[in-house]
N, C-alpha and C. Protein backbone atom coordinates (compact mmCIF):
# COMPACT_ATOMS: atom_id res chain seq x y z
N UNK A 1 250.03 82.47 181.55
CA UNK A 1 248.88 83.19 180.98
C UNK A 1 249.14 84.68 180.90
N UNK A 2 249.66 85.38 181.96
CA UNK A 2 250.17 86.68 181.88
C UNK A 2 250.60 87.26 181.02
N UNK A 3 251.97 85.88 180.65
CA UNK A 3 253.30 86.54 180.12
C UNK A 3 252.27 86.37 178.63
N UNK A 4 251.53 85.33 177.85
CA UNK A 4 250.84 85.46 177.01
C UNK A 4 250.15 86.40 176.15
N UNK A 5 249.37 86.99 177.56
CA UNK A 5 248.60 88.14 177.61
C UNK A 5 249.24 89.28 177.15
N UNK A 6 250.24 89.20 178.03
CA UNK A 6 251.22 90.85 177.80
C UNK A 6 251.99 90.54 176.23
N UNK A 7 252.27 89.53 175.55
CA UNK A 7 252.53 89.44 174.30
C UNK A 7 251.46 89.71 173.00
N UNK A 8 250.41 88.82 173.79
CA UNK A 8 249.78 89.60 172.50
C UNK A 8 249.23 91.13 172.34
N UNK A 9 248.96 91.54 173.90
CA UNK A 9 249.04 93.13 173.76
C UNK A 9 250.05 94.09 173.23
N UNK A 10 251.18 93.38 173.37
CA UNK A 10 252.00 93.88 172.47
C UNK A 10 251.87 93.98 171.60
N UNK A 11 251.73 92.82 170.50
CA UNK A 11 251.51 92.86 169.26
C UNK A 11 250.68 93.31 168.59
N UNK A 12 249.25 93.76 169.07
CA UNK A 12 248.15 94.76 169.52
C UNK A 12 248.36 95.76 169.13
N UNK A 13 249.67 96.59 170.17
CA UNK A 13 249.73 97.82 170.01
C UNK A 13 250.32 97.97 169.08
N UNK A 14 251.61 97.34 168.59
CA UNK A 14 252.35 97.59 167.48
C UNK A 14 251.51 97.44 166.33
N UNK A 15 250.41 96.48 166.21
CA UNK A 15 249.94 96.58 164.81
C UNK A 15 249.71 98.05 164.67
N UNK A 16 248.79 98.98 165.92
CA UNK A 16 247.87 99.80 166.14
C UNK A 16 249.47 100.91 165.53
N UNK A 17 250.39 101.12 166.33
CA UNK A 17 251.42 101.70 165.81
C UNK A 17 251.97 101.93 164.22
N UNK A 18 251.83 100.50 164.15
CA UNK A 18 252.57 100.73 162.21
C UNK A 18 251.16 101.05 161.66
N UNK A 19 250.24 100.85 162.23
CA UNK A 19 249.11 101.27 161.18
C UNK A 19 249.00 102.93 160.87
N UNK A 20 248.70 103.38 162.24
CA UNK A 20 248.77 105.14 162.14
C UNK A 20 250.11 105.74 161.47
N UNK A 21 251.13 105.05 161.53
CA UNK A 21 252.30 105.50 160.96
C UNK A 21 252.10 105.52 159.04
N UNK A 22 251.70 104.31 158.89
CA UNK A 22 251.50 103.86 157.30
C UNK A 22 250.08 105.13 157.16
N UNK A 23 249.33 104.98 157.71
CA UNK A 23 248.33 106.38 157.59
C UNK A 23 248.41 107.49 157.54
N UNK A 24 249.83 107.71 158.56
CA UNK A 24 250.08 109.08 158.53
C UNK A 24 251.24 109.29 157.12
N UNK A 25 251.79 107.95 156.80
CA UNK A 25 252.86 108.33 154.93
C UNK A 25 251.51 108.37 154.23
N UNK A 26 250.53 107.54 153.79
CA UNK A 26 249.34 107.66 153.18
C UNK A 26 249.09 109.19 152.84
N UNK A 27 248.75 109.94 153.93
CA UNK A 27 248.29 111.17 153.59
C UNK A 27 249.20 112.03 153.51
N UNK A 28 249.94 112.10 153.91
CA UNK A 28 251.16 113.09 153.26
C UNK A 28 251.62 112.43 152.11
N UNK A 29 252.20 111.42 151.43
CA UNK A 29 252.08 111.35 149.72
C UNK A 29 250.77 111.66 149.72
N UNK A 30 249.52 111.55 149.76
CA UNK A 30 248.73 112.04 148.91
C UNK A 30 248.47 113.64 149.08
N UNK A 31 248.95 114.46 150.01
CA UNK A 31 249.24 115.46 150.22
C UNK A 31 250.11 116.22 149.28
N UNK A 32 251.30 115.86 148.78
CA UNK A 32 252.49 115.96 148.21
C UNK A 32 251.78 115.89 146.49
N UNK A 33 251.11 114.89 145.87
CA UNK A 33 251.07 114.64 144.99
C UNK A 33 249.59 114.93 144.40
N UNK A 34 248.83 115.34 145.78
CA UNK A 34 247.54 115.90 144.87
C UNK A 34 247.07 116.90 145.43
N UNK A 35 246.78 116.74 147.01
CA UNK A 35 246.22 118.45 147.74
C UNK A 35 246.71 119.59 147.48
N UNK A 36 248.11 119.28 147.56
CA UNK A 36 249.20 120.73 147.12
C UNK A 36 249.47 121.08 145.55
N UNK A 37 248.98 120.38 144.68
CA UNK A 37 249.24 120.83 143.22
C UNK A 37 248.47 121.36 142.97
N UNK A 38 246.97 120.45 143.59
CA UNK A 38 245.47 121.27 142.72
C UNK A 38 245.15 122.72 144.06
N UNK A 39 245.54 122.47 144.86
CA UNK A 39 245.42 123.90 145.85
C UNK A 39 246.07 125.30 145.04
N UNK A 40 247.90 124.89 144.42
CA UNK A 40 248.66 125.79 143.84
C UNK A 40 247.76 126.42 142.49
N UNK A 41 246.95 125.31 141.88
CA UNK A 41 246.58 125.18 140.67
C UNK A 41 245.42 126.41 140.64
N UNK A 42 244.89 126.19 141.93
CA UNK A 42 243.34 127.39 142.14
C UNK A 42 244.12 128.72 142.19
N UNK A 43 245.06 128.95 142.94
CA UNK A 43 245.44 129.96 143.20
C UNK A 43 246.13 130.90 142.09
N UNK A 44 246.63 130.12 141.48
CA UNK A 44 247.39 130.22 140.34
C UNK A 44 245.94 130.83 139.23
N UNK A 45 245.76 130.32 139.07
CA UNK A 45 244.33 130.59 138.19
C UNK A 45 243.45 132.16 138.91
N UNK A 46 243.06 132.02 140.23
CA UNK A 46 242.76 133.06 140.94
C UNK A 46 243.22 134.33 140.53
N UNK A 47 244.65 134.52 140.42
CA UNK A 47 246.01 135.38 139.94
C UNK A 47 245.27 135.55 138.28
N UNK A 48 244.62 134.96 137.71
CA UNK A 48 244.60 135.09 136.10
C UNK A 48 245.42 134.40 135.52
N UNK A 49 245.99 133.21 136.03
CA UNK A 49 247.31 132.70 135.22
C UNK A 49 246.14 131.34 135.03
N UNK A 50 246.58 131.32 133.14
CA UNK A 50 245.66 130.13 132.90
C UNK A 50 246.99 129.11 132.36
N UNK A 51 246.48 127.84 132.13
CA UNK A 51 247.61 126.53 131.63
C UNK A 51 247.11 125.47 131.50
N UNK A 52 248.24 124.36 131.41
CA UNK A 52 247.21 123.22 131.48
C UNK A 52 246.94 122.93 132.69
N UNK A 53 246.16 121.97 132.99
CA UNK A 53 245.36 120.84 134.37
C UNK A 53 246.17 119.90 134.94
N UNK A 54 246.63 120.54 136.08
CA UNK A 54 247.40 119.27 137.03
C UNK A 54 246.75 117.84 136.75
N UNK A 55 247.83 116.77 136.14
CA UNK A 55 247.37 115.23 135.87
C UNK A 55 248.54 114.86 137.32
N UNK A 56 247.76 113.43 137.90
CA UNK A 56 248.42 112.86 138.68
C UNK A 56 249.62 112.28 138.69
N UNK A 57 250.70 113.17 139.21
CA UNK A 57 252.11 112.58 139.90
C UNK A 57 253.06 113.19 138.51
N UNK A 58 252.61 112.90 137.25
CA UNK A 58 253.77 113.06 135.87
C UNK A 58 253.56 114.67 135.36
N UNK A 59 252.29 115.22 135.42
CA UNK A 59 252.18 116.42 135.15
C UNK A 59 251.86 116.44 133.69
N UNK A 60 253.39 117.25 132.89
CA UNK A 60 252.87 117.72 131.75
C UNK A 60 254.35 116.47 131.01
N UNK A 61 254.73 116.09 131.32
CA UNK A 61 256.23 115.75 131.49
C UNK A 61 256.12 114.53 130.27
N UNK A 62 255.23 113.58 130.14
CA UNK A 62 254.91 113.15 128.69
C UNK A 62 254.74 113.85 127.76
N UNK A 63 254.09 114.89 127.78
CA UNK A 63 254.09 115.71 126.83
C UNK A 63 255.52 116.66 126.29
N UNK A 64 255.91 117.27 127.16
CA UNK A 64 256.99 117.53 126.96
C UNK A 64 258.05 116.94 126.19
N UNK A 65 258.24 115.21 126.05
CA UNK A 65 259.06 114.33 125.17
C UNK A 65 258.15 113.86 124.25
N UNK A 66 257.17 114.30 124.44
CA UNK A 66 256.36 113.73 122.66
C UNK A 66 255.86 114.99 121.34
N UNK A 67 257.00 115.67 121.57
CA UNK A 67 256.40 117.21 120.17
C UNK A 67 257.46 116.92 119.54
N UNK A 68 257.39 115.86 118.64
CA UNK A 68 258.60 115.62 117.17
C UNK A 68 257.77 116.89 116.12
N UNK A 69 258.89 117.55 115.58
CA UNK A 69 258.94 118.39 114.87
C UNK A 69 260.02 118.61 113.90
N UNK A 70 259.75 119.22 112.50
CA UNK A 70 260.85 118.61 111.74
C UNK A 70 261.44 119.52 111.55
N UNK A 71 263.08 120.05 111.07
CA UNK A 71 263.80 121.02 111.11
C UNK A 71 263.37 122.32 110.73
N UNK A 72 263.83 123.57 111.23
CA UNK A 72 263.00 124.66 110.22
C UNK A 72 264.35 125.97 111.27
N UNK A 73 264.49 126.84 110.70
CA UNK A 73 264.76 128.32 111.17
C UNK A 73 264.14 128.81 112.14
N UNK A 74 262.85 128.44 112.61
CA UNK A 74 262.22 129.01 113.49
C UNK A 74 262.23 128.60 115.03
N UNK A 75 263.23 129.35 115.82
CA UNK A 75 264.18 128.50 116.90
C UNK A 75 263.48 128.47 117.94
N UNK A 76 262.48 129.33 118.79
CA UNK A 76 262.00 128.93 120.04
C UNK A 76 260.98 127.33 119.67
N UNK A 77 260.40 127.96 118.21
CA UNK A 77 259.35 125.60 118.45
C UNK A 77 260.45 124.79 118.41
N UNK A 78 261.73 125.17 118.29
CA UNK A 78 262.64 123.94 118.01
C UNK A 78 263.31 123.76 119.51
N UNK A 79 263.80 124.77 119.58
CA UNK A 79 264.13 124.37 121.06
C UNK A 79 263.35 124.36 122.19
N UNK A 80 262.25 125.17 122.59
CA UNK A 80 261.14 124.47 123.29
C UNK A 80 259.71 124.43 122.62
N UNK A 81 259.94 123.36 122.21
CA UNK A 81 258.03 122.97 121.51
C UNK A 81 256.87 123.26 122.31
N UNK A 82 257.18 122.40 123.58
CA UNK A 82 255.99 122.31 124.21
C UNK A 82 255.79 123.80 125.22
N UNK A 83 256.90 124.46 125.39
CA UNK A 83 256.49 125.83 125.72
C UNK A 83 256.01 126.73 125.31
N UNK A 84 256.18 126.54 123.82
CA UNK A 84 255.96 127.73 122.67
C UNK A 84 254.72 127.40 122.29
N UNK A 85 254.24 126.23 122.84
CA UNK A 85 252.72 125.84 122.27
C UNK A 85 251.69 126.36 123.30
N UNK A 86 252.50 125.88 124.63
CA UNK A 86 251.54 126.69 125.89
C UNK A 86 251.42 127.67 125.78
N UNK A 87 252.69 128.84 124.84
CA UNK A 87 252.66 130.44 125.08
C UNK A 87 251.44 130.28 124.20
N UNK A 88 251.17 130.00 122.98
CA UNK A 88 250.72 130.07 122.18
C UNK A 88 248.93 129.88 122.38
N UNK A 89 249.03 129.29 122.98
CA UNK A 89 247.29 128.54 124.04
C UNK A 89 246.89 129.11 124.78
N UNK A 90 247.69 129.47 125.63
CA UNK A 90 247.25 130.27 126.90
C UNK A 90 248.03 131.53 127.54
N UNK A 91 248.32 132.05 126.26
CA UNK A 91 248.96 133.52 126.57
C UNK A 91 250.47 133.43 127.02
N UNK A 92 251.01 135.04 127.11
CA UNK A 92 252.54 134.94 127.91
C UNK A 92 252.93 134.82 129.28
N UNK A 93 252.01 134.52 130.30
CA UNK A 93 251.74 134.57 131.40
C UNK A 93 250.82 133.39 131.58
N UNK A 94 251.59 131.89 131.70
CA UNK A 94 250.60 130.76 131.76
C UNK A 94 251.63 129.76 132.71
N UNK A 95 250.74 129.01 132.75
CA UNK A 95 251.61 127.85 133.78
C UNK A 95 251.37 126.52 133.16
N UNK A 96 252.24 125.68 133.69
CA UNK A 96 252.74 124.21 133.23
C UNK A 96 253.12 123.39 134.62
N UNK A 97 253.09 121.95 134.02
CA UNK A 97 253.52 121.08 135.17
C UNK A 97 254.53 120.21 135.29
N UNK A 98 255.31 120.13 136.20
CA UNK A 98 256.55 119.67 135.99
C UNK A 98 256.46 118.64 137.28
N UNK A 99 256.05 117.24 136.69
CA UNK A 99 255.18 116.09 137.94
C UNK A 99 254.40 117.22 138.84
N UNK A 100 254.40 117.42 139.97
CA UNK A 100 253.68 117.71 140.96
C UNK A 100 253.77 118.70 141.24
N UNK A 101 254.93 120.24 140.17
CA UNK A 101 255.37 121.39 140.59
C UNK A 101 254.70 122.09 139.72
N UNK A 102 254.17 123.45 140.19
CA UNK A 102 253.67 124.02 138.77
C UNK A 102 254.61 124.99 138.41
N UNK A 103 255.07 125.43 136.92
CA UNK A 103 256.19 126.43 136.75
C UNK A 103 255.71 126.97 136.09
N UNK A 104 255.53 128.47 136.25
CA UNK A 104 255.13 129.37 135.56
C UNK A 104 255.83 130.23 134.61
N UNK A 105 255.33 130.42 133.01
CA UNK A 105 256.14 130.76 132.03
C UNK A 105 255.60 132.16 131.80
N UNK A 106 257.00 133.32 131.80
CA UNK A 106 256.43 134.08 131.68
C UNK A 106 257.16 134.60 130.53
N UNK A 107 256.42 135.37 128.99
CA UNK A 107 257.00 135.45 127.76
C UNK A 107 257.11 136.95 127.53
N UNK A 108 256.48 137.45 128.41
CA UNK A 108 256.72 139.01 128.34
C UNK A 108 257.36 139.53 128.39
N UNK A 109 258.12 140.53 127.19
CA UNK A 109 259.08 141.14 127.96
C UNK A 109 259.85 141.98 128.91
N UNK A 110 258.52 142.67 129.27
CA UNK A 110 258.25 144.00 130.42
C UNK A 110 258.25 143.56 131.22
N UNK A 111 257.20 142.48 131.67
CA UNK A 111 257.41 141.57 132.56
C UNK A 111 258.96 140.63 133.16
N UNK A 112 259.17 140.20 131.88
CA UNK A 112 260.54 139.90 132.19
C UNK A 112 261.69 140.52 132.78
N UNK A 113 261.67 142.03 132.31
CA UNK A 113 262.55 142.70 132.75
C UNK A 113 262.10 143.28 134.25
N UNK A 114 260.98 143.32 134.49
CA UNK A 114 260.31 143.66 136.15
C UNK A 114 260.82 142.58 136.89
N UNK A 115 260.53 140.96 136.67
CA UNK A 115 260.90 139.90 137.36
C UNK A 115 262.90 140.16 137.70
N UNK A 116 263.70 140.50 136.83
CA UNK A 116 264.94 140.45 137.12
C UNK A 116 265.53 141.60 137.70
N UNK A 117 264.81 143.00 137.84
CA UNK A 117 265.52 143.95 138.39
C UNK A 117 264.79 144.04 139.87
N UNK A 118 263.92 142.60 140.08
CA UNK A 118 263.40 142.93 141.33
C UNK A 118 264.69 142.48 142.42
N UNK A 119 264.32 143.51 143.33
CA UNK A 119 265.66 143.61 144.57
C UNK A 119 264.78 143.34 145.73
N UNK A 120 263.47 143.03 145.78
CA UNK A 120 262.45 143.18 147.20
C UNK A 120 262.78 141.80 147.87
N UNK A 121 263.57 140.68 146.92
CA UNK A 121 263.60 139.38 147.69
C UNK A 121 262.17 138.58 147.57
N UNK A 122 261.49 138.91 147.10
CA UNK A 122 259.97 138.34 146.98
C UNK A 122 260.07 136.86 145.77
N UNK A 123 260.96 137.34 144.64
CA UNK A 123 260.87 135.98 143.57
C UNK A 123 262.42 135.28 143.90
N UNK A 124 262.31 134.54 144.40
CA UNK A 124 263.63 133.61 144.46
C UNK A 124 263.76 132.39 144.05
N UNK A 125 264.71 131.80 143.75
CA UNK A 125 264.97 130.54 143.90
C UNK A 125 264.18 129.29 143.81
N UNK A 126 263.98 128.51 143.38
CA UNK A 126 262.91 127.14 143.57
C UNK A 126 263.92 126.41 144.80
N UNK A 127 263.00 126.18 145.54
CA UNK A 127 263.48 125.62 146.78
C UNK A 127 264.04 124.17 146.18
N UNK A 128 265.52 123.49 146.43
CA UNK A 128 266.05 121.79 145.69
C UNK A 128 265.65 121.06 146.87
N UNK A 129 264.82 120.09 146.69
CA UNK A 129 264.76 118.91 147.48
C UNK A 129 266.36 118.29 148.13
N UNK A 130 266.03 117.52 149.00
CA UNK A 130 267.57 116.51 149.48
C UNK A 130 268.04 116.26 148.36
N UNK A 131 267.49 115.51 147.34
CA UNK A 131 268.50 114.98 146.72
C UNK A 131 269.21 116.33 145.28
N UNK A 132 268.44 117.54 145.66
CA UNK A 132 269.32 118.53 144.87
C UNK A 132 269.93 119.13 145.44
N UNK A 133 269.74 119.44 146.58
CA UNK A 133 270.70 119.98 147.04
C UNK A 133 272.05 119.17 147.77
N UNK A 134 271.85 117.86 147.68
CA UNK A 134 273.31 116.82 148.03
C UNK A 134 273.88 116.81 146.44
N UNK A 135 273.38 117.09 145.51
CA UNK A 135 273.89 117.25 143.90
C UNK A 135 274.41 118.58 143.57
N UNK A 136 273.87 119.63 143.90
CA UNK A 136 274.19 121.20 143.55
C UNK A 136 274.33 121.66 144.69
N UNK A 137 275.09 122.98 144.62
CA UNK A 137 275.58 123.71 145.72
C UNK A 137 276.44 125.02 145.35
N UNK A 138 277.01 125.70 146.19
CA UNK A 138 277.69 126.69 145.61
C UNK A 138 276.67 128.37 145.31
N UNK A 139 277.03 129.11 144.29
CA UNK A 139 276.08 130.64 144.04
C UNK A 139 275.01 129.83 143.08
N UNK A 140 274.74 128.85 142.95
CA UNK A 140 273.88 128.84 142.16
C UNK A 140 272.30 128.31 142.51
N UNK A 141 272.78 127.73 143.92
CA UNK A 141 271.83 127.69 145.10
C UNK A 141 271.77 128.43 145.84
N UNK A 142 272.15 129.88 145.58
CA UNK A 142 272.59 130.97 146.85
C UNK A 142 271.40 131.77 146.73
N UNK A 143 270.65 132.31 147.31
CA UNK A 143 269.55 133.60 147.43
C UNK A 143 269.74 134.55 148.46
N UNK A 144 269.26 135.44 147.51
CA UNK A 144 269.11 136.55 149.09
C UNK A 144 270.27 137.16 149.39
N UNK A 145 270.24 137.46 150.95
CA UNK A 145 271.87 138.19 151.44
C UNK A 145 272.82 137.22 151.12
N UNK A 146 272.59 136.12 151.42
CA UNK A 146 273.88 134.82 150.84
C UNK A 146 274.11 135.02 149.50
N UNK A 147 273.34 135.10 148.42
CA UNK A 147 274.19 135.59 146.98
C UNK A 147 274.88 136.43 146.95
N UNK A 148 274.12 137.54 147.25
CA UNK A 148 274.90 138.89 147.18
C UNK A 148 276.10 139.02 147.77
N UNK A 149 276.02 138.48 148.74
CA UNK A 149 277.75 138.40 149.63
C UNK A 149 278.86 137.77 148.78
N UNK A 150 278.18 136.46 148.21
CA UNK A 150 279.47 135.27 147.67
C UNK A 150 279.20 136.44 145.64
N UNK A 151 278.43 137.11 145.59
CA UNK A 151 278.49 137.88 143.92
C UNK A 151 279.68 139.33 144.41
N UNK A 152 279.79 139.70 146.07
CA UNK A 152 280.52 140.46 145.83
C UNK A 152 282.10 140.19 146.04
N UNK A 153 282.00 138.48 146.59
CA UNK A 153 283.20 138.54 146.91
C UNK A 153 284.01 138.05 145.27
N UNK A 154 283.25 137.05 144.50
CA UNK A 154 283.77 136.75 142.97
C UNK A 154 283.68 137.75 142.10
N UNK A 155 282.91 138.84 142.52
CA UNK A 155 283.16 140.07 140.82
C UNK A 155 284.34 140.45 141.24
N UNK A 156 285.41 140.89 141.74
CA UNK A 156 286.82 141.59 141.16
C UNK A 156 287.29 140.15 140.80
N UNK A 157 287.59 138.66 140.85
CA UNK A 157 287.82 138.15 140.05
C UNK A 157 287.47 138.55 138.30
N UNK A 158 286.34 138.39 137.71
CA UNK A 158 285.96 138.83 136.34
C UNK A 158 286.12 140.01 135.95
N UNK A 159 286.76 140.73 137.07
CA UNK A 159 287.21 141.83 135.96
C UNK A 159 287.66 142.27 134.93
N UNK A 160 287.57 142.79 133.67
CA UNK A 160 287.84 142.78 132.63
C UNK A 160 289.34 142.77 131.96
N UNK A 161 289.86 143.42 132.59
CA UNK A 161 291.26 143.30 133.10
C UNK A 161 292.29 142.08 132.92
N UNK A 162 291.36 141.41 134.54
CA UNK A 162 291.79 139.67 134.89
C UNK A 162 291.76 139.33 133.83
N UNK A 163 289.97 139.09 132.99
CA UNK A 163 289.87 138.34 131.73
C UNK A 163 290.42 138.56 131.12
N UNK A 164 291.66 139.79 130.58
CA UNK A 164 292.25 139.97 129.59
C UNK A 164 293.48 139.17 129.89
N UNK A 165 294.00 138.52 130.56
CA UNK A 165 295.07 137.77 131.45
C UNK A 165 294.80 136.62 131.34
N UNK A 166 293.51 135.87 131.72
CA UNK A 166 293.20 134.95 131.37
C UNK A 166 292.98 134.19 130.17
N UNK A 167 292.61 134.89 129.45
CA UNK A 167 292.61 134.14 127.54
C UNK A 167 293.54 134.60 127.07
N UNK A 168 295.09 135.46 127.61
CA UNK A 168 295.83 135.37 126.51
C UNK A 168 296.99 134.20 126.76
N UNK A 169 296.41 133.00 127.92
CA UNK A 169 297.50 131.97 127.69
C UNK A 169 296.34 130.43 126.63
N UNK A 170 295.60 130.77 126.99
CA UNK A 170 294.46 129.68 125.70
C UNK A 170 294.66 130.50 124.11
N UNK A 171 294.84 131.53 124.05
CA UNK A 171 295.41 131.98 122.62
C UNK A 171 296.17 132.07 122.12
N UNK A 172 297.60 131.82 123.08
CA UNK A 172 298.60 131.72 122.61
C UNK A 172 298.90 130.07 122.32
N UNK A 173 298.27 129.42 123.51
CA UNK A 173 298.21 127.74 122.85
C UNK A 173 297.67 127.60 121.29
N UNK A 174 296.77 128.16 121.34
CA UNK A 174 295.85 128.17 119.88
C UNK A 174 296.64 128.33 119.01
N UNK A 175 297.17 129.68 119.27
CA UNK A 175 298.04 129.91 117.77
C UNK A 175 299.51 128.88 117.78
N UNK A 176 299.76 128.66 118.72
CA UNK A 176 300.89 127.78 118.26
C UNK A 176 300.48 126.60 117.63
N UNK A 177 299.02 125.71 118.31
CA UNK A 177 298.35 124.72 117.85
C UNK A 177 298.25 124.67 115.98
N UNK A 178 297.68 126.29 115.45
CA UNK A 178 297.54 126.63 114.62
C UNK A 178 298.55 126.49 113.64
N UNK A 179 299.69 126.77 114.53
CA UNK A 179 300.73 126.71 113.75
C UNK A 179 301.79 125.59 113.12
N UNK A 180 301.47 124.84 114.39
CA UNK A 180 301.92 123.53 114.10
C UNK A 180 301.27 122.55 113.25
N UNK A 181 299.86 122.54 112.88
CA UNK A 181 299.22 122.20 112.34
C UNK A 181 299.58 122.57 110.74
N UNK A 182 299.65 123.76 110.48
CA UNK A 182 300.09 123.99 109.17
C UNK A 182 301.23 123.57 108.52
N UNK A 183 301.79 122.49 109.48
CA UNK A 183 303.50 122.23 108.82
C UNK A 183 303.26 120.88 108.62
N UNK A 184 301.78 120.33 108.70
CA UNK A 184 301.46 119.00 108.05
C UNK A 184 300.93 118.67 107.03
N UNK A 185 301.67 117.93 105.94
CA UNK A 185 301.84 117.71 104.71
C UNK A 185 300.13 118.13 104.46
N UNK A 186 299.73 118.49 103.08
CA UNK A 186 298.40 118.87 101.89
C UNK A 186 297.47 117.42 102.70
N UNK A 187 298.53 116.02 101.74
CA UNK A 187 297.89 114.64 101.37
C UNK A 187 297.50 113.63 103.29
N UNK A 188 298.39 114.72 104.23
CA UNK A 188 297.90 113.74 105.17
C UNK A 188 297.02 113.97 105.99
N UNK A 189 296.87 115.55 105.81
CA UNK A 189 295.61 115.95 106.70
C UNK A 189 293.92 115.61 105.71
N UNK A 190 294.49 115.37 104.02
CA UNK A 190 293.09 115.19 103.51
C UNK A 190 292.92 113.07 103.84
N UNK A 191 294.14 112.58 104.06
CA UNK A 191 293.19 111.67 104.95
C UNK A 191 293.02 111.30 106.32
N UNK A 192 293.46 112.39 106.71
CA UNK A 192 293.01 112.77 108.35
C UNK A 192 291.75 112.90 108.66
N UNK A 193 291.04 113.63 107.60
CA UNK A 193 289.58 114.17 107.04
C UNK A 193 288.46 113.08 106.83
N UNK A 194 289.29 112.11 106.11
CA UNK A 194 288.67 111.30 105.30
C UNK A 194 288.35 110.09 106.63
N UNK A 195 288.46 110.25 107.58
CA UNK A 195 288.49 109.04 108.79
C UNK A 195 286.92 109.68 109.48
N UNK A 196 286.35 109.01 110.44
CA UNK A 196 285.31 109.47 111.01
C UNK A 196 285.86 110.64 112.02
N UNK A 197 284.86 110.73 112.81
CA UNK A 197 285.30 111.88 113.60
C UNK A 197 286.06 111.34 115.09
N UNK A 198 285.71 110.40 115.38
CA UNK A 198 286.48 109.46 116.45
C UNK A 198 287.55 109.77 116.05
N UNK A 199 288.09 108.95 115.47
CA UNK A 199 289.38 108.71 114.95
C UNK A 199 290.41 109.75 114.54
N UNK A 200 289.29 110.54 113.48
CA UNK A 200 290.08 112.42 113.55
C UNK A 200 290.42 112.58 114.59
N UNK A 201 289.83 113.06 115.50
CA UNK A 201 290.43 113.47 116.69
C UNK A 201 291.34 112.88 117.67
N UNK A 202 291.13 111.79 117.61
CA UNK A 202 292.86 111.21 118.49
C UNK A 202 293.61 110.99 117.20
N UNK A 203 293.50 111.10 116.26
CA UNK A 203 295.24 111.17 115.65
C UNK A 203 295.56 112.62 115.45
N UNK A 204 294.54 113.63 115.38
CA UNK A 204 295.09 115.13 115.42
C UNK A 204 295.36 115.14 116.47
N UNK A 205 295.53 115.04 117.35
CA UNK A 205 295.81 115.05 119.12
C UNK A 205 296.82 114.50 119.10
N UNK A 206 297.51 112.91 118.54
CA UNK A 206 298.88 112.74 118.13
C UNK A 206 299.42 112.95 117.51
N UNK A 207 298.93 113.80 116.78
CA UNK A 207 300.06 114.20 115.48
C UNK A 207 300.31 116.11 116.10
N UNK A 208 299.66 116.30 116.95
CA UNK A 208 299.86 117.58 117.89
C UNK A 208 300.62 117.74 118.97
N UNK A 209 300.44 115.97 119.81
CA UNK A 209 301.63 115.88 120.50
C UNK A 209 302.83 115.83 120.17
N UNK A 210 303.23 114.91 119.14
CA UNK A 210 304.18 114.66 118.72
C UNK A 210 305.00 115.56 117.82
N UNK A 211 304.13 116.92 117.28
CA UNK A 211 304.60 118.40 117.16
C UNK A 211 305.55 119.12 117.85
N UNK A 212 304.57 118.80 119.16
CA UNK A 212 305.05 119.87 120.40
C UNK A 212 306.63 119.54 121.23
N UNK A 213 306.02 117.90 120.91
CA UNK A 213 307.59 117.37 121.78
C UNK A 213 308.86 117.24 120.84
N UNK A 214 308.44 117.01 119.80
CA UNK A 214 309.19 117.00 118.62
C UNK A 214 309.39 117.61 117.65
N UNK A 215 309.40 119.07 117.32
CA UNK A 215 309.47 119.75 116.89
C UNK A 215 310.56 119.67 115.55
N UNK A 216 311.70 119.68 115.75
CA UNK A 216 312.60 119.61 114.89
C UNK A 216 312.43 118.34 113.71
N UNK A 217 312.18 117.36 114.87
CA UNK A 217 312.29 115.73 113.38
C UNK A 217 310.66 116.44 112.78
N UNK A 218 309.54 116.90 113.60
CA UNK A 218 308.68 116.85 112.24
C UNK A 218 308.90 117.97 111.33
N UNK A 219 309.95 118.80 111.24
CA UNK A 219 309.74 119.42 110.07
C UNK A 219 311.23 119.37 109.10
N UNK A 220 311.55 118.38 109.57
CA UNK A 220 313.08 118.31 109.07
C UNK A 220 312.41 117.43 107.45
């Protein structure tokens, strides 16, 4: 009867255990995915920054893949639609949602140039979750005294100098590329042309190797 007893109190407590546990993930996802967006969302607004309305968990992010638009010269609606529509709605100083993050767009250009010469450490970085930061790494996740250290140890690499050292062995490939290329017949490069682009390109690639290694039979 004891040993009974003491089993099902066990099982008792453990329900009592996984329950507060599943209660306590409960409210932190719903923490994650709604207290903290529409909290950011007041504040944000507070500031004067207007946008659209935090929607649950996806944000603005449907929207974002549904602005078909048809070709034209006019390059920011083409390359971002749905930004150029928010600038357009709610000023140069508005916010958007990116699932559960809000990102704020700023189109100004005074502004813009205040945000990048700031040195106070105040605008940094978007903090990468685990799984961005096990994906990215390096200066491009660096802030703060850590950038600045790893920006002073890579600028005398780019020195102008270096770079002048560096592209003159890709230009000298080029021009020989260039050159070798011109010692192939009118009729075989126009149906070199005449092939898709797959195919162009690995037989110019063999007919480039077989330049380089062979030089003499192809122009004999």
């Amino acid at each position: 009867m004891a040993g009974g007893r003491f089993l099902v109190d066990g099982v008792g407590w453990g329900g009592w255990a996984a329950g507060v546990l599943l209660l306590g993930w409960v409210l932190r996802t719903l923490r994650w995915v709604w207290w903290t967006p529409r909290s950011t969302e007041r504040k944000l607004r507070a500031q004067g920054i207007d946008g659209t309305s935090y929607r649950f968990l996806f944000g603005d992010i449907r929207e974002t893949k549904s602005k078909p638009m048809p070709f034209s010269h006019d390059i920011p609606p083409r390359v971002l639609p749905f930004h150029h529509q928010i600038v357009k709605t709610y000023g140069k100083v508005s916010m958007t949602w990116l699932g559960v993050s809000p990102r704020v767009i700023i189109a100004d250009p005074l502004l813009i140039r205040d945000v990048l010469l700031n040195k106070s450490g105040h605008i940094g970085k978007p903090k990468l979750g685990p799984l961005g930061q096990l994906l990215t790494g390096g200066l491009l996740s660096y802030d703060g005294e850590k950038w600045a250290m790893h920006m002073k140890i890579i600028n005398p690499a780019f020195h102008v100098e270096k770079l002048k050292v560096l592209l003159s062995a890709p230009l000298t490939l080029s021009l020989s590329c260039y050159a070798k290329i011109s010692t192939i017949p009118t009729t075989l490069l126009l149906h070199l042309f005449l092939l898709d682009h797959h195919h162009r390109f690995l037989l110019l690639l063999l007919l480039l190797h077989h330049l380089l290694q062979y030089p003499q039979s192809s122009t004999s």
